[in-house]
PDB file of N, CA and C in Angstrom:
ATOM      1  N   UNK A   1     219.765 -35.610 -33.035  1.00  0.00           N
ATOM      2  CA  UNK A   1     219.814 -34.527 -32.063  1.00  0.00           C
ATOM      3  C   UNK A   1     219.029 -33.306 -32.534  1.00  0.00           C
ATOM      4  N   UNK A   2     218.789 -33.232 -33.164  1.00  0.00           N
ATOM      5  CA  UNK A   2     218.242 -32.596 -34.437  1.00  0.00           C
ATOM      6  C   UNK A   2     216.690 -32.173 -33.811  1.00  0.00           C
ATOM      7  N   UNK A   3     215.849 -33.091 -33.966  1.00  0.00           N
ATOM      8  CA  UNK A   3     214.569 -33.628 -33.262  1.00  0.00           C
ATOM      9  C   UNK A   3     214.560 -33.285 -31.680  1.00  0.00           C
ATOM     10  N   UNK A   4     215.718 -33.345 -30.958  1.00  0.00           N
ATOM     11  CA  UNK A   4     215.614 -32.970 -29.543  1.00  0.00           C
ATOM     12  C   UNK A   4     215.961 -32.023 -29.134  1.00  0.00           C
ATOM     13  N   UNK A   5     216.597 -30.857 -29.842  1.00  0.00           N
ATOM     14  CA  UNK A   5     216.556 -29.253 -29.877  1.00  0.00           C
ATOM     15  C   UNK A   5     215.524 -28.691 -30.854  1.00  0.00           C
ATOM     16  N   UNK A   6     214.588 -29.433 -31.145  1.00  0.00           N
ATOM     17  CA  UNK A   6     213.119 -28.450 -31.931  1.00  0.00           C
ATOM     18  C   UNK A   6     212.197 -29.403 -30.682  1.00  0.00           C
ATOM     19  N   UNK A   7     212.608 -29.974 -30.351  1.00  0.00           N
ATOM     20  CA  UNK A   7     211.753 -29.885 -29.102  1.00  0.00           C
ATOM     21  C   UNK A   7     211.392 -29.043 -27.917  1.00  0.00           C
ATOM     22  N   UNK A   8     212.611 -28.882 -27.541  1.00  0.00           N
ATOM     23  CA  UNK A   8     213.480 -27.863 -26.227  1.00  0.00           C
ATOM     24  C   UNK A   8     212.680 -26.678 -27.143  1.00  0.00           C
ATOM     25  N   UNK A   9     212.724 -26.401 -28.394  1.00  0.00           N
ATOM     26  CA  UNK A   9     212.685 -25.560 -28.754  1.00  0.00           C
ATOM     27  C   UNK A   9     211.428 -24.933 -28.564  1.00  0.00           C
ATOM     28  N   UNK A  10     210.472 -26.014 -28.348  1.00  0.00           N
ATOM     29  CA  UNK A  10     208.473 -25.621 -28.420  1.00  0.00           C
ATOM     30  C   UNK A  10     208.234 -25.000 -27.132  1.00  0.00           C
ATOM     31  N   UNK A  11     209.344 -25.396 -26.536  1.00  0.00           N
ATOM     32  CA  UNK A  11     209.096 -24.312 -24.867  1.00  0.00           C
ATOM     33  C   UNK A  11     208.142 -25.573 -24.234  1.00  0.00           C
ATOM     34  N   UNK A  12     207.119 -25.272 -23.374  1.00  0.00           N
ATOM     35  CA  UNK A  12     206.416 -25.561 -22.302  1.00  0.00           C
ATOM     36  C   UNK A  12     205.227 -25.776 -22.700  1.00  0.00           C
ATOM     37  N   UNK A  13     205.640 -27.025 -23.254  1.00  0.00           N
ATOM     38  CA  UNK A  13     204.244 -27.558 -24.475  1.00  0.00           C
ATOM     39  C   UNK A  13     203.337 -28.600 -23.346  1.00  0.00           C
ATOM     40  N   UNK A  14     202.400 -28.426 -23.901  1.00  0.00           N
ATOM     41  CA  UNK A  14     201.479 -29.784 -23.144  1.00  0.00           C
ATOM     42  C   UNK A  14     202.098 -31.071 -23.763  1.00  0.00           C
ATOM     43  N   UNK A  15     202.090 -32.233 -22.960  1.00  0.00           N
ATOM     44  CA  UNK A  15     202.616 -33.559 -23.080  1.00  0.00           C
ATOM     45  C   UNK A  15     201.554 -34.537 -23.380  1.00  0.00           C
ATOM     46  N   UNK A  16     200.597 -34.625 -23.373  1.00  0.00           N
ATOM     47  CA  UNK A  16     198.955 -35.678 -23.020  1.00  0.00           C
ATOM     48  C   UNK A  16     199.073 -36.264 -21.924  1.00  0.00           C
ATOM     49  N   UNK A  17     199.892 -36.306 -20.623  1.00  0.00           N
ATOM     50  CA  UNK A  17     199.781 -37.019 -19.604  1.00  0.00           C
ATOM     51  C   UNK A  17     199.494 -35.937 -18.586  1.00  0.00           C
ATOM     52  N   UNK A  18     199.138 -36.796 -17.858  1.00  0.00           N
ATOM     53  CA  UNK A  18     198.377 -35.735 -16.294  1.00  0.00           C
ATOM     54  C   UNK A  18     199.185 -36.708 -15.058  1.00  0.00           C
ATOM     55  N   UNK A  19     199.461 -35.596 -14.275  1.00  0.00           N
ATOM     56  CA  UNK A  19     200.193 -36.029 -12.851  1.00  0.00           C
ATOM     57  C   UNK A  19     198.800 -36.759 -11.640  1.00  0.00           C
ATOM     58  N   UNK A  20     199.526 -37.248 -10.370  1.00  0.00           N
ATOM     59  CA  UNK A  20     198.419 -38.035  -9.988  1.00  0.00           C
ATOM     60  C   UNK A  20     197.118 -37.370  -9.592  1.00  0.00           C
ATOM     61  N   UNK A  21     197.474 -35.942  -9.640  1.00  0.00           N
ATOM     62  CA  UNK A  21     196.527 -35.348  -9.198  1.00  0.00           C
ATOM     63  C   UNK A  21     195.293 -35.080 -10.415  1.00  0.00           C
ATOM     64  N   UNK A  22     195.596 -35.269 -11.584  1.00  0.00           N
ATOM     65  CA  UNK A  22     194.704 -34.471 -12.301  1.00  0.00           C
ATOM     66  C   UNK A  22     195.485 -33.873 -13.411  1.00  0.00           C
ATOM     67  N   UNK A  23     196.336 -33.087 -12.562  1.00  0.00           N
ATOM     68  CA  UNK A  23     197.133 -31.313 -13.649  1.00  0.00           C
ATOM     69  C   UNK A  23     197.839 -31.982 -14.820  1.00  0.00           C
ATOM     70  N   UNK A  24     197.406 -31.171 -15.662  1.00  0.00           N
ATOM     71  CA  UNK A  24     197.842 -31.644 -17.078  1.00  0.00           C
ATOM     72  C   UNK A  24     199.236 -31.278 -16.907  1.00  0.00           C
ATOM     73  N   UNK A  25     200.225 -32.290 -17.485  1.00  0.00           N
ATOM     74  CA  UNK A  25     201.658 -31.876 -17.500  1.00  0.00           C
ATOM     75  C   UNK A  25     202.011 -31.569 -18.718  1.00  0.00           C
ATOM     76  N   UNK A  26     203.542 -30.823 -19.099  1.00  0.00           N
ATOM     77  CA  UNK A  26     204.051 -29.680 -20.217  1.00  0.00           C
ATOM     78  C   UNK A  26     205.877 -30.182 -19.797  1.00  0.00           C
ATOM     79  N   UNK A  27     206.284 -29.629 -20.746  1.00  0.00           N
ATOM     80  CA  UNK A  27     207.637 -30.050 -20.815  1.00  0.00           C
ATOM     81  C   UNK A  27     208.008 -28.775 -19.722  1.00  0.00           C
ATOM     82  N   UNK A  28     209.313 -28.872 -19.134  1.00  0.00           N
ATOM     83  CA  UNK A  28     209.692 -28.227 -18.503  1.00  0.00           C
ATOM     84  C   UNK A  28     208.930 -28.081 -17.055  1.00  0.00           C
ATOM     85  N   UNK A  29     208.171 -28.965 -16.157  1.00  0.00           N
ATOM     86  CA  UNK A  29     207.352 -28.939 -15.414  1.00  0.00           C
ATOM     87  C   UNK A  29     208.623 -29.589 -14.703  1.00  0.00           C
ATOM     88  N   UNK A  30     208.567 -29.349 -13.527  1.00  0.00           N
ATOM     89  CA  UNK A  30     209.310 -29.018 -12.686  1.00  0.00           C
ATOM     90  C   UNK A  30     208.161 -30.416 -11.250  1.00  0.00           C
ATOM     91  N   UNK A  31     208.334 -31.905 -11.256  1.00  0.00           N
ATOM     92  CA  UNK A  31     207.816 -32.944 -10.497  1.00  0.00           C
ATOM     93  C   UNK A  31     207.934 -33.360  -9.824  1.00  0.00           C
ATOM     94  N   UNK A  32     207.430 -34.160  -8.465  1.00  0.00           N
ATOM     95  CA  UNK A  32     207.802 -35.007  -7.405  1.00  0.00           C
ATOM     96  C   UNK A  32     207.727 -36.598  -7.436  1.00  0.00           C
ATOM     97  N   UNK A  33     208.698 -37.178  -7.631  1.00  0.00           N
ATOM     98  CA  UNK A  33     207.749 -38.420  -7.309  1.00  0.00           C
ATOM     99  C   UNK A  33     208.840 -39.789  -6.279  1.00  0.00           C
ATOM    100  N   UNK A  34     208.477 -40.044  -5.248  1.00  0.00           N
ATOM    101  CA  UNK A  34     209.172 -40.832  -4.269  1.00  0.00           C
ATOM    102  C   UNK A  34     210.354 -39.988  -3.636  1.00  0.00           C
ATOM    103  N   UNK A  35     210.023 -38.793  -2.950  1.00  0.00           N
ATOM    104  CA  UNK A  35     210.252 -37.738  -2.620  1.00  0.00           C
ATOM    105  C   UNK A  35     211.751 -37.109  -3.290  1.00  0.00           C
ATOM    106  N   UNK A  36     211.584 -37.698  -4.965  1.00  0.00           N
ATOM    107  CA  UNK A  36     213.055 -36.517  -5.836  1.00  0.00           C
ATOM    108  C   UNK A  36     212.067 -35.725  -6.489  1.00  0.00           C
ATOM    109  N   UNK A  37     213.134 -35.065  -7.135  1.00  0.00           N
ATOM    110  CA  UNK A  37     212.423 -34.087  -8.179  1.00  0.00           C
ATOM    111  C   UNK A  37     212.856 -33.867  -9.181  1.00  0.00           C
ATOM    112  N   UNK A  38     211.914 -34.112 -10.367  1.00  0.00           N
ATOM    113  CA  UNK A  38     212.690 -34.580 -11.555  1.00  0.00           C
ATOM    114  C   UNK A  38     212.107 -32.937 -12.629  1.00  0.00           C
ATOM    115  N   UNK A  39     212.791 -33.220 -13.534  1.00  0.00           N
ATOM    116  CA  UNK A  39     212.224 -32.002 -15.019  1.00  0.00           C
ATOM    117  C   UNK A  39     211.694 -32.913 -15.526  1.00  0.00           C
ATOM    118  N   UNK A  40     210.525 -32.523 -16.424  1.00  0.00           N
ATOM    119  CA  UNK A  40     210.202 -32.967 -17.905  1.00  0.00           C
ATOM    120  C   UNK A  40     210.960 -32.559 -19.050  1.00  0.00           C
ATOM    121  N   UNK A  41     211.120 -33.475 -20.164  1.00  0.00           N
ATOM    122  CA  UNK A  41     212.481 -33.240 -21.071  1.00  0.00           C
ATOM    123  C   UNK A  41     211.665 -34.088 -22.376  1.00  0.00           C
ATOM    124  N   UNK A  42     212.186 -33.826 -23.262  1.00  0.00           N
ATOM    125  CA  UNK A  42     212.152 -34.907 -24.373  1.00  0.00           C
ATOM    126  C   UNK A  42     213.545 -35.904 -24.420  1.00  0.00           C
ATOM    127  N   UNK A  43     212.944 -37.071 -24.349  1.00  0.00           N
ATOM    128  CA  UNK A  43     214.527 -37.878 -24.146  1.00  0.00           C
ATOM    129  C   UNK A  43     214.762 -38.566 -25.699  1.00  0.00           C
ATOM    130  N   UNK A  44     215.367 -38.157 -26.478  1.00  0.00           N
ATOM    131  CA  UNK A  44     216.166 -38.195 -27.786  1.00  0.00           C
ATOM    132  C   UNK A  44     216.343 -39.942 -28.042  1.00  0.00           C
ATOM    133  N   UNK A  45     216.355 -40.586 -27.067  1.00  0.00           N
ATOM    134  CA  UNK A  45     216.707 -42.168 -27.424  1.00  0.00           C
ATOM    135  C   UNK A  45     215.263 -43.038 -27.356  1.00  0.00           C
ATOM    136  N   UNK A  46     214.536 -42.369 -25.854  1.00  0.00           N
ATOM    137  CA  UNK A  46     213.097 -43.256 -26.136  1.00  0.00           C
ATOM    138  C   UNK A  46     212.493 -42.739 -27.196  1.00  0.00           C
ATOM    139  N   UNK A  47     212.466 -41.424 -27.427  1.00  0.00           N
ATOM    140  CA  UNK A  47     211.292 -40.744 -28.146  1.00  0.00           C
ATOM    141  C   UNK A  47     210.441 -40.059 -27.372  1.00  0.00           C
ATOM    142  N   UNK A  48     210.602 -40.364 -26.397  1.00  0.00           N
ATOM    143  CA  UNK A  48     209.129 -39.529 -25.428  1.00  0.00           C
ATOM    144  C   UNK A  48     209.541 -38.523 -24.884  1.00  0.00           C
ATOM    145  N   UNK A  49     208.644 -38.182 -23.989  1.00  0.00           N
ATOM    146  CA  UNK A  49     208.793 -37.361 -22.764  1.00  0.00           C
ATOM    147  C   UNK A  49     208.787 -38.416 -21.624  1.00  0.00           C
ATOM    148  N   UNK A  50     210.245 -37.415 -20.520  1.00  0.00           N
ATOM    149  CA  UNK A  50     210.371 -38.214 -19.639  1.00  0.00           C
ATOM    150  C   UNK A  50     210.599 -37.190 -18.349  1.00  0.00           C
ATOM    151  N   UNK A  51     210.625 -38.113 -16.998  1.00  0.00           N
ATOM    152  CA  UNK A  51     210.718 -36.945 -15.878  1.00  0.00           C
ATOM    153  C   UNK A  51     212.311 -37.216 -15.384  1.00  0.00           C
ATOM    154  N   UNK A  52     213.265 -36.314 -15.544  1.00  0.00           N
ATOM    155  CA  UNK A  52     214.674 -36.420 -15.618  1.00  0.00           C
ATOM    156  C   UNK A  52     215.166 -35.838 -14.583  1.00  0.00           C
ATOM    157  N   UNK A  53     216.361 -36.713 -14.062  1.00  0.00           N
ATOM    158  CA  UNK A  53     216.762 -36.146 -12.330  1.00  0.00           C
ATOM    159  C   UNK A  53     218.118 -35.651 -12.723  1.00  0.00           C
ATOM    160  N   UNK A  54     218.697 -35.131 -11.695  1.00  0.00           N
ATOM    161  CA  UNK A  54     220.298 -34.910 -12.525  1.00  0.00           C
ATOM    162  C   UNK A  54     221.018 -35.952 -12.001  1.00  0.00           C
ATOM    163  N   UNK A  55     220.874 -37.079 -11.272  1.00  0.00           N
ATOM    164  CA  UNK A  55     221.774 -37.973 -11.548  1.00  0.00           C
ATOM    165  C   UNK A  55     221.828 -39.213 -13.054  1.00  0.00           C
ATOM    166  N   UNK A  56     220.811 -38.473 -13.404  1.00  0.00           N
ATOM    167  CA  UNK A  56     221.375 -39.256 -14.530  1.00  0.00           C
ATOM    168  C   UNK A  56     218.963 -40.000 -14.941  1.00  0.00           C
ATOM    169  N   UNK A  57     218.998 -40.430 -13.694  1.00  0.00           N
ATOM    170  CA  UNK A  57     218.250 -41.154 -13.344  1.00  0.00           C
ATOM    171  C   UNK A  57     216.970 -40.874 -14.153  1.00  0.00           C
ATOM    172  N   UNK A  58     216.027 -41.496 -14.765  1.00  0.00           N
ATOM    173  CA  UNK A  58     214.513 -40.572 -15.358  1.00  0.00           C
ATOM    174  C   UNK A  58     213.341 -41.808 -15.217  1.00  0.00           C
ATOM    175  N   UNK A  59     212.237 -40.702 -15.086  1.00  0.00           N
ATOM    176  CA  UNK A  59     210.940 -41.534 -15.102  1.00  0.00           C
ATOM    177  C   UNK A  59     210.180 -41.735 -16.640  1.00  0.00           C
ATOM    178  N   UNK A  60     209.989 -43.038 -16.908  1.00  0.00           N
ATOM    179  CA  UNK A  60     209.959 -43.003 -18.416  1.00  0.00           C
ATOM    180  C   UNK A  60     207.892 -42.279 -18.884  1.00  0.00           C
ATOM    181  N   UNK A  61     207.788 -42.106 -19.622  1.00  0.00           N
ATOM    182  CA  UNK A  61     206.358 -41.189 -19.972  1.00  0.00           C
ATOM    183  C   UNK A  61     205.126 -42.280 -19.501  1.00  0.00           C
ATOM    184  N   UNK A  62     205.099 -43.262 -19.911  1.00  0.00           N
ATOM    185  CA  UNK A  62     204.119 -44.300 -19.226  1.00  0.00           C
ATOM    186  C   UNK A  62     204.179 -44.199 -17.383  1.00  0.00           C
ATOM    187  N   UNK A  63     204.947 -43.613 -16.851  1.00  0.00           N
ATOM    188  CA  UNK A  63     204.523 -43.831 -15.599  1.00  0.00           C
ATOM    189  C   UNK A  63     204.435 -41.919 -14.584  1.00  0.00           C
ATOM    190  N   UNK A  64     204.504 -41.456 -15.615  1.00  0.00           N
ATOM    191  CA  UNK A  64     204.467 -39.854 -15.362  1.00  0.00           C
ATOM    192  C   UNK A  64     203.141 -39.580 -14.335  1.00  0.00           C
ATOM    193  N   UNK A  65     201.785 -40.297 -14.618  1.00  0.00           N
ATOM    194  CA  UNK A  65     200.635 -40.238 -13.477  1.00  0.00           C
ATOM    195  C   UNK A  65     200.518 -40.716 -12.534  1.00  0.00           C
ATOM    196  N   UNK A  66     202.057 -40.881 -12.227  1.00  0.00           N
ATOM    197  CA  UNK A  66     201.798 -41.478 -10.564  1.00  0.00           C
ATOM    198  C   UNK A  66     203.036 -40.543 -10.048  1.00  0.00           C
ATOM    199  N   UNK A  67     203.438 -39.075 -10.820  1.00  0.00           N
ATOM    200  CA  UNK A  67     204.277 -38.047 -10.331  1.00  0.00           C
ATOM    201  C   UNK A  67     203.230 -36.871  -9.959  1.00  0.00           C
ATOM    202  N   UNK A  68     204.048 -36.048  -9.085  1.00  0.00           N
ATOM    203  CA  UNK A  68     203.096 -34.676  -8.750  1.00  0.00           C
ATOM    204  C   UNK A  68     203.715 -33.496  -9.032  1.00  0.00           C
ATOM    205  N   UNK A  69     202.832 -32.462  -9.949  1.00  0.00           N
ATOM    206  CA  UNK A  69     203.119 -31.301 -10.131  1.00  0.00           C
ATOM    207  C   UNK A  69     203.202 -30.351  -8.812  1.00  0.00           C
ATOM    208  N   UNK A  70     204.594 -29.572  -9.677  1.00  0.00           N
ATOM    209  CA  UNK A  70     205.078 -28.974  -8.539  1.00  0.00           C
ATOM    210  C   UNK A  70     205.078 -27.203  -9.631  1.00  0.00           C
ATOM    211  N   UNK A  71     205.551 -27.281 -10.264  1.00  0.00           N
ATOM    212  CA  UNK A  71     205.371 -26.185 -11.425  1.00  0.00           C
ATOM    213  C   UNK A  71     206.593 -26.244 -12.388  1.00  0.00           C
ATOM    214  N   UNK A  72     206.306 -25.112 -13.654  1.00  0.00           N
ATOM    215  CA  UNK A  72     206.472 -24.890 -14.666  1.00  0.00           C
ATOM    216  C   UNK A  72     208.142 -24.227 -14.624  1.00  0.00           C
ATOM    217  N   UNK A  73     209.071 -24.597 -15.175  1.00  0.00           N
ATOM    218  CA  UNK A  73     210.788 -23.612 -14.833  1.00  0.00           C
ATOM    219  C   UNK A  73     210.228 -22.980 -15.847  1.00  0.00           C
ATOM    220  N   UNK A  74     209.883 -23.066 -16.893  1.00  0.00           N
ATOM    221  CA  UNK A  74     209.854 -21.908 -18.212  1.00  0.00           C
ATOM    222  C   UNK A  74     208.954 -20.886 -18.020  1.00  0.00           C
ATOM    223  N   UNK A  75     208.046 -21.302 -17.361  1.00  0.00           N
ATOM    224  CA  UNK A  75     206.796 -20.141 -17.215  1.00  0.00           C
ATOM    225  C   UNK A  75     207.416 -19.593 -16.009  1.00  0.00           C
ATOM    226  N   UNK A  76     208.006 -19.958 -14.977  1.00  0.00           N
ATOM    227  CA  UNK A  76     208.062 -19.365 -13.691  1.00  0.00           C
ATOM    228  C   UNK A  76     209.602 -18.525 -13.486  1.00  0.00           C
ATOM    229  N   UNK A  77     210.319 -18.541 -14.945  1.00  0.00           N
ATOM    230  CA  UNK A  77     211.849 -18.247 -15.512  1.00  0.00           C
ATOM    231  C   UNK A  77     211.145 -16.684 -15.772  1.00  0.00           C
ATOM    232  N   UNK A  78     209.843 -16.771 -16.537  1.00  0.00           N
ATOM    233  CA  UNK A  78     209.602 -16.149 -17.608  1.00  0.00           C
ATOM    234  C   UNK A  78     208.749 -14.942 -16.491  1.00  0.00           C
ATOM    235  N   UNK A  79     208.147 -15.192 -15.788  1.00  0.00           N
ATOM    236  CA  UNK A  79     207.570 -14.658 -14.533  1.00  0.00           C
ATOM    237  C   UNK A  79     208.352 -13.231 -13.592  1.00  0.00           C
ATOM    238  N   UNK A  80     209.415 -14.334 -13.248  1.00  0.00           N
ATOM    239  CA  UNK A  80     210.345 -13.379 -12.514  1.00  0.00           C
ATOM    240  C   UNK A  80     211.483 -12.574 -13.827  1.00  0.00           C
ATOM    241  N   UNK A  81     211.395 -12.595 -14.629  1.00  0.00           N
ATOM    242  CA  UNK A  81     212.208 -11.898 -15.331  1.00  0.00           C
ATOM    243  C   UNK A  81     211.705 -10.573 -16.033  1.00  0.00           C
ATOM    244  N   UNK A  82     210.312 -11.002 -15.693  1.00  0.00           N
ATOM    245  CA  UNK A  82     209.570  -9.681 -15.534  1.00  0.00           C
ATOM    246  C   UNK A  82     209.312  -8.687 -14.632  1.00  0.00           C
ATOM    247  N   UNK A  83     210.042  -9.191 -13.637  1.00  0.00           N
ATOM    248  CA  UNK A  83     209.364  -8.076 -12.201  1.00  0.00           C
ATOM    249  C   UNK A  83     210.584  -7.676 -12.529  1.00  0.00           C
TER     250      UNK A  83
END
């Protein structure tokens, strides 16, 4: 667990995968894909990055380019807490 709170911890890191469009994806990206909407997370058991729903449910990192960016919760947290 250790490893998956110094993750959380890097904030809104780039991931190496890109959504279907192109846009480079980052943890905490905020996705669409088969009209839910999932977070990006580090998932502690695969090892990867994954796109995570709150039922439980997640998209594993190999299939992340066929999701669509929608935006960033950490950058857009970080946004309004400034106005």
């Amino acid at each position: 667990m250790e490893l998956f709170r110094d993750k959380l911890m890097l904030g809104a890191i780039p991931i190496s995968q890109i959504d279907k469009n192109g846009f480079p994806l980052c943890q905490f990206d905020e996705v669409r894909y088969k009209e839910k909407q999932y977070i990006i997370i580090w998932h502690p058991l695969y090892n990867e990055f994954v796109a995570s729903h709150y039922t439980g449910e997640f998209i594993r990192f190999s299939v992340l380019d066929k999701v669509e960016y929608i935006r960033n919760l950490k950058k857009s947290y970080s946004i309004e807490r400034n106005i």
